[in-house]
C-alpha atoms as a PDB file:
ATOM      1  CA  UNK A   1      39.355  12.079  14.362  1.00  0.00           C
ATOM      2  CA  UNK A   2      39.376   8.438  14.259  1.00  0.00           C
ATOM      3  CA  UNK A   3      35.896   8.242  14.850  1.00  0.00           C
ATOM      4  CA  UNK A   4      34.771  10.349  12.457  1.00  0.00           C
ATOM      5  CA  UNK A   5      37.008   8.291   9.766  1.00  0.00           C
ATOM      6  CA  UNK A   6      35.421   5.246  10.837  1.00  0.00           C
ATOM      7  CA  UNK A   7      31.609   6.540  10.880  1.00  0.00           C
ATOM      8  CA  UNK A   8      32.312   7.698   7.205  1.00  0.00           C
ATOM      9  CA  UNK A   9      34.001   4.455   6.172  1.00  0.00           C
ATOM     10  CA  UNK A  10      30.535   2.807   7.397  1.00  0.00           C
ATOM     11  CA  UNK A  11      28.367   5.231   5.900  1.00  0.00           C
ATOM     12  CA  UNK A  12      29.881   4.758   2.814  1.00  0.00           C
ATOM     13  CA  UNK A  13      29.422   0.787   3.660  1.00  0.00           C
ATOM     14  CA  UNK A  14      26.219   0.715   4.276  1.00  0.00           C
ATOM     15  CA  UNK A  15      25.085   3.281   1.345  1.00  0.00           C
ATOM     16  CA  UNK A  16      26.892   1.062  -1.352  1.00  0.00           C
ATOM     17  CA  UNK A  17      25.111  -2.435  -0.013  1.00  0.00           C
ATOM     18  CA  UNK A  18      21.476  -0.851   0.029  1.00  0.00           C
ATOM     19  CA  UNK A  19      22.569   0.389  -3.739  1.00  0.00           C
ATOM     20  CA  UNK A  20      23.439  -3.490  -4.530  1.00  0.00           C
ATOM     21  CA  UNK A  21      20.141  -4.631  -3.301  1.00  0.00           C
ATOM     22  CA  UNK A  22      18.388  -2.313  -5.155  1.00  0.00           C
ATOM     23  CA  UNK A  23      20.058  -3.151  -8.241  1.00  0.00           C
ATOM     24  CA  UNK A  24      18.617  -6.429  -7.335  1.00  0.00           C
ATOM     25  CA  UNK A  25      15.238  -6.126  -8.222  1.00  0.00           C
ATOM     26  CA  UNK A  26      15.139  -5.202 -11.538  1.00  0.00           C
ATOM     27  CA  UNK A  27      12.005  -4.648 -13.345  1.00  0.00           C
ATOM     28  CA  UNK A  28      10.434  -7.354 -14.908  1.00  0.00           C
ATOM     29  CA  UNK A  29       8.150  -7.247 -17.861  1.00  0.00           C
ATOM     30  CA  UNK A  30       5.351  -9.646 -17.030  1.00  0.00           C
ATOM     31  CA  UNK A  31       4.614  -9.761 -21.139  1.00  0.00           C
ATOM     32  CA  UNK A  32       8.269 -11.024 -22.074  1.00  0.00           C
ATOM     33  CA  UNK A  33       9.713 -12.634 -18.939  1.00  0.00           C
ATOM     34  CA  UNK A  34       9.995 -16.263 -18.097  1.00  0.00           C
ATOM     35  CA  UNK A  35       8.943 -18.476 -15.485  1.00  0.00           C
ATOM     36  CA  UNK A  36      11.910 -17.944 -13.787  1.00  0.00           C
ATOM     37  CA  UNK A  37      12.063 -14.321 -13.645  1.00  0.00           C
ATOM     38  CA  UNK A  38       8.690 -14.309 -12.450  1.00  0.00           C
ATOM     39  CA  UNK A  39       9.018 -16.892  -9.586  1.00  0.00           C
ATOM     40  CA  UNK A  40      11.734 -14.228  -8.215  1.00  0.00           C
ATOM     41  CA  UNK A  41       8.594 -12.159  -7.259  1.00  0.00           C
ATOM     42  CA  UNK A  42       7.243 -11.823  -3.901  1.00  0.00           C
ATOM     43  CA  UNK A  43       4.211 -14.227  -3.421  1.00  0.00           C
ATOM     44  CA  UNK A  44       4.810 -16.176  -6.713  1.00  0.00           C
ATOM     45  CA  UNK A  45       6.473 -19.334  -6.898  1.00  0.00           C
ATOM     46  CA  UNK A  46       7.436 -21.783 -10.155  1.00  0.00           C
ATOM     47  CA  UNK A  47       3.837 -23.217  -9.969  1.00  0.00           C
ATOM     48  CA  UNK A  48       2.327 -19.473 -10.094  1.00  0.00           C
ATOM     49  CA  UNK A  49       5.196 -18.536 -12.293  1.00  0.00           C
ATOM     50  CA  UNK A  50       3.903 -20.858 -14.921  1.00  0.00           C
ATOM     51  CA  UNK A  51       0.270 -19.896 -14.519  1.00  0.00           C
ATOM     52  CA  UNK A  52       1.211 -16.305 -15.702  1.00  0.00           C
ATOM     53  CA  UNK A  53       2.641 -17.398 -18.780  1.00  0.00           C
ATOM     54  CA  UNK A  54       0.274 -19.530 -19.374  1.00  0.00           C
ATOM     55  CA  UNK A  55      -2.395 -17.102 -19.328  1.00  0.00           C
ATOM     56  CA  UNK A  56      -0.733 -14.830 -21.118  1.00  0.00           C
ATOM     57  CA  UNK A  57       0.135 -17.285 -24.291  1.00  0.00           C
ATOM     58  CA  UNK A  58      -3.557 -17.908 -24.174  1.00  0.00           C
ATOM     59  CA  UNK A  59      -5.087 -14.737 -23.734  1.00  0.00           C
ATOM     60  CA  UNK A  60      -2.312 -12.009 -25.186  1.00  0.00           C
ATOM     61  CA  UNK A  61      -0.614  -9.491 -23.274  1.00  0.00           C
ATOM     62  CA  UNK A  62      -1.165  -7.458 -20.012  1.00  0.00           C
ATOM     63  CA  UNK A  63      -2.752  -4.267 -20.764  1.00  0.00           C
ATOM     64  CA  UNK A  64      -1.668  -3.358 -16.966  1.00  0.00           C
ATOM     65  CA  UNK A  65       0.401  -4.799 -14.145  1.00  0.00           C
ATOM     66  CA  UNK A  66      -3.129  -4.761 -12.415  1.00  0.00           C
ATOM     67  CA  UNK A  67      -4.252  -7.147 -14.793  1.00  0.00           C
ATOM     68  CA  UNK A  68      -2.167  -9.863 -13.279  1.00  0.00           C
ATOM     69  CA  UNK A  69      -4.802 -10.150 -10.828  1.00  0.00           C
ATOM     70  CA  UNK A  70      -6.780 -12.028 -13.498  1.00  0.00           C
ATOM     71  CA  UNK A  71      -4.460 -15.176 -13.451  1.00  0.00           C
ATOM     72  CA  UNK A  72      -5.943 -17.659 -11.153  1.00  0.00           C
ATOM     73  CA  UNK A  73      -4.393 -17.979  -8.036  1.00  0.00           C
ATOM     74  CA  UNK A  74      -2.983 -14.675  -8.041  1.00  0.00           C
ATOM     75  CA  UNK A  75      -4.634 -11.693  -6.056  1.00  0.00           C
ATOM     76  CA  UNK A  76      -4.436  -8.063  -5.865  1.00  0.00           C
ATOM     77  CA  UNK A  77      -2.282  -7.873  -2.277  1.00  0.00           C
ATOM     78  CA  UNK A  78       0.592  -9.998  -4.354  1.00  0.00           C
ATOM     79  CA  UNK A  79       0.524  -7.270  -7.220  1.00  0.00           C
ATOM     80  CA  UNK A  80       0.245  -4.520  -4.881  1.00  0.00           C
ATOM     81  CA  UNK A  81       3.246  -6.121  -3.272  1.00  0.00           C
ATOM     82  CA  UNK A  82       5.194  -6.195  -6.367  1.00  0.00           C
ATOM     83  CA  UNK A  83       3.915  -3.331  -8.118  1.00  0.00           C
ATOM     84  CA  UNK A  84       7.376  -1.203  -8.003  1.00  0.00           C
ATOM     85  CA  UNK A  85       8.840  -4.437  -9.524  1.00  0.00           C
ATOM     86  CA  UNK A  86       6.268  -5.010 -12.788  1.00  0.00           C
ATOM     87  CA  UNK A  87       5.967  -3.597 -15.887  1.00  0.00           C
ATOM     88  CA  UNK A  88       4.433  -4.549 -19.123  1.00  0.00           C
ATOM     89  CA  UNK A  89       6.713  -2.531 -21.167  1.00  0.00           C
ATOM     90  CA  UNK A  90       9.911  -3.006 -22.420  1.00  0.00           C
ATOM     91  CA  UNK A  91      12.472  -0.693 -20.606  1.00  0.00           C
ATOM     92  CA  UNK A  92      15.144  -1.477 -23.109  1.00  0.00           C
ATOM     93  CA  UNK A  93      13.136  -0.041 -26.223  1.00  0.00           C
ATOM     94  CA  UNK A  94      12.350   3.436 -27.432  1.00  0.00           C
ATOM     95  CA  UNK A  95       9.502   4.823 -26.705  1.00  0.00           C
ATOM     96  CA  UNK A  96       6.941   5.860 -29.803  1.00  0.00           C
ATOM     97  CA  UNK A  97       6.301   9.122 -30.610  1.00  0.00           C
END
Protein backbone atom coordinates (compact mmCIF):
# COMPACT_ATOMS: atom_id res chain seq x y z
CA UNK A 1 0.00 0.00 0.00
CA UNK A 2 2.82 2.22 0.64
CA UNK A 3 3.95 2.02 -2.70
CA UNK A 4 1.09 2.77 -4.34
CA UNK A 5 0.74 6.05 -1.97
CA UNK A 6 4.06 7.04 -2.92
CA UNK A 7 3.75 6.42 -6.89
CA UNK A 8 0.56 8.68 -6.66
CA UNK A 9 2.22 11.34 -4.51
CA UNK A 10 4.87 11.48 -7.54
CA UNK A 11 2.47 11.37 -10.19
CA UNK A 12 0.76 14.07 -8.84
CA UNK A 13 4.48 15.74 -8.54
CA UNK A 14 5.48 15.43 -11.63
CA UNK A 15 1.94 16.35 -13.40
CA UNK A 16 1.79 19.75 -11.42
CA UNK A 17 5.67 20.80 -12.47
CA UNK A 18 5.10 20.00 -16.32
CA UNK A 19 1.72 22.27 -15.72
CA UNK A 20 4.17 25.15 -14.25
CA UNK A 21 6.38 24.98 -17.20
CA UNK A 22 3.78 25.20 -19.45
CA UNK A 23 2.34 28.11 -17.88
CA UNK A 24 5.73 29.36 -18.67
CA UNK A 25 5.58 30.06 -22.10
CA UNK A 26 2.93 32.20 -22.59
CA UNK A 27 2.00 33.49 -25.89
CA UNK A 28 3.52 36.41 -27.07
CA UNK A 29 2.12 38.84 -29.54
CA UNK A 30 5.01 39.71 -31.81
CA UNK A 31 2.83 43.13 -32.80
CA UNK A 32 2.63 44.46 -29.06
CA UNK A 33 5.47 42.80 -27.14
CA UNK A 34 8.78 44.23 -26.18
CA UNK A 35 12.25 43.47 -26.64
CA UNK A 36 12.28 41.64 -23.70
CA UNK A 37 9.47 39.40 -24.17
CA UNK A 38 10.77 38.58 -27.41
CA UNK A 39 14.43 37.77 -26.44
CA UNK A 40 12.63 34.97 -24.14
CA UNK A 41 12.12 33.13 -27.51
CA UNK A 42 14.06 30.28 -28.67
CA UNK A 43 16.79 31.44 -31.19
CA UNK A 44 16.30 35.22 -30.50
CA UNK A 45 18.39 37.14 -28.33
CA UNK A 46 18.25 41.17 -27.18
CA UNK A 47 20.15 42.02 -30.46
CA UNK A 48 17.38 40.00 -32.60
CA UNK A 49 14.84 41.10 -30.09
CA UNK A 50 15.38 44.64 -31.14
CA UNK A 51 15.51 43.92 -34.85
CA UNK A 52 11.80 42.73 -34.63
CA UNK A 53 10.61 45.79 -33.25
CA UNK A 54 12.38 47.63 -35.25
CA UNK A 55 10.97 46.30 -38.29
CA UNK A 56 7.83 46.33 -37.17
CA UNK A 57 7.76 50.30 -36.12
CA UNK A 58 8.99 50.74 -39.63
CA UNK A 59 7.01 48.60 -41.65
CA UNK A 60 3.50 48.04 -39.50
CA UNK A 61 2.32 44.94 -38.13
CA UNK A 62 2.72 41.14 -38.80
CA UNK A 63 0.04 39.95 -40.97
CA UNK A 64 1.34 36.29 -39.80
CA UNK A 65 3.76 34.76 -37.32
CA UNK A 66 5.38 33.50 -40.67
CA UNK A 67 6.08 36.88 -41.53
CA UNK A 68 8.73 37.15 -38.90
CA UNK A 69 10.87 35.46 -41.27
CA UNK A 70 11.15 38.81 -43.07
CA UNK A 71 13.25 40.51 -40.24
CA UNK A 72 16.83 40.18 -41.11
CA UNK A 73 18.62 37.77 -39.31
CA UNK A 74 15.75 35.77 -38.50
CA UNK A 75 14.85 32.50 -40.51
CA UNK A 76 12.05 30.20 -40.93
CA UNK A 77 13.61 27.09 -38.60
CA UNK A 78 13.55 29.88 -35.55
CA UNK A 79 9.73 30.60 -36.29
CA UNK A 80 8.97 27.11 -36.88
CA UNK A 81 10.64 26.61 -33.54
CA UNK A 82 8.54 29.07 -31.83
CA UNK A 83 5.48 28.86 -33.70
CA UNK A 84 3.24 27.36 -30.66
CA UNK A 85 4.64 30.42 -28.77
CA UNK A 86 3.65 33.51 -31.42
CA UNK A 87 0.78 35.21 -32.18
CA UNK A 88 -0.08 38.45 -33.74
CA UNK A 89 -3.28 38.82 -32.00
CA UNK A 90 -4.22 39.96 -28.86
CA UNK A 91 -5.45 37.02 -26.62
CA UNK A 92 -6.78 39.38 -24.03
CA UNK A 93 -9.37 41.15 -26.47
CA UNK A 94 -12.68 40.12 -27.93
CA UNK A 95 -12.84 38.85 -30.92
CA UNK A 96 -15.01 40.87 -33.83
CA UNK A 97 -17.94 39.64 -35.08
Amino acid sequence: MKHSSLLATLTLLLSLMSGFAFAQAASININTADSTSLASLSGIGQSKAEAIVEYREANGPFTSTQDLANVKGIGARTVEKNANRLTTQDTNSPKAP
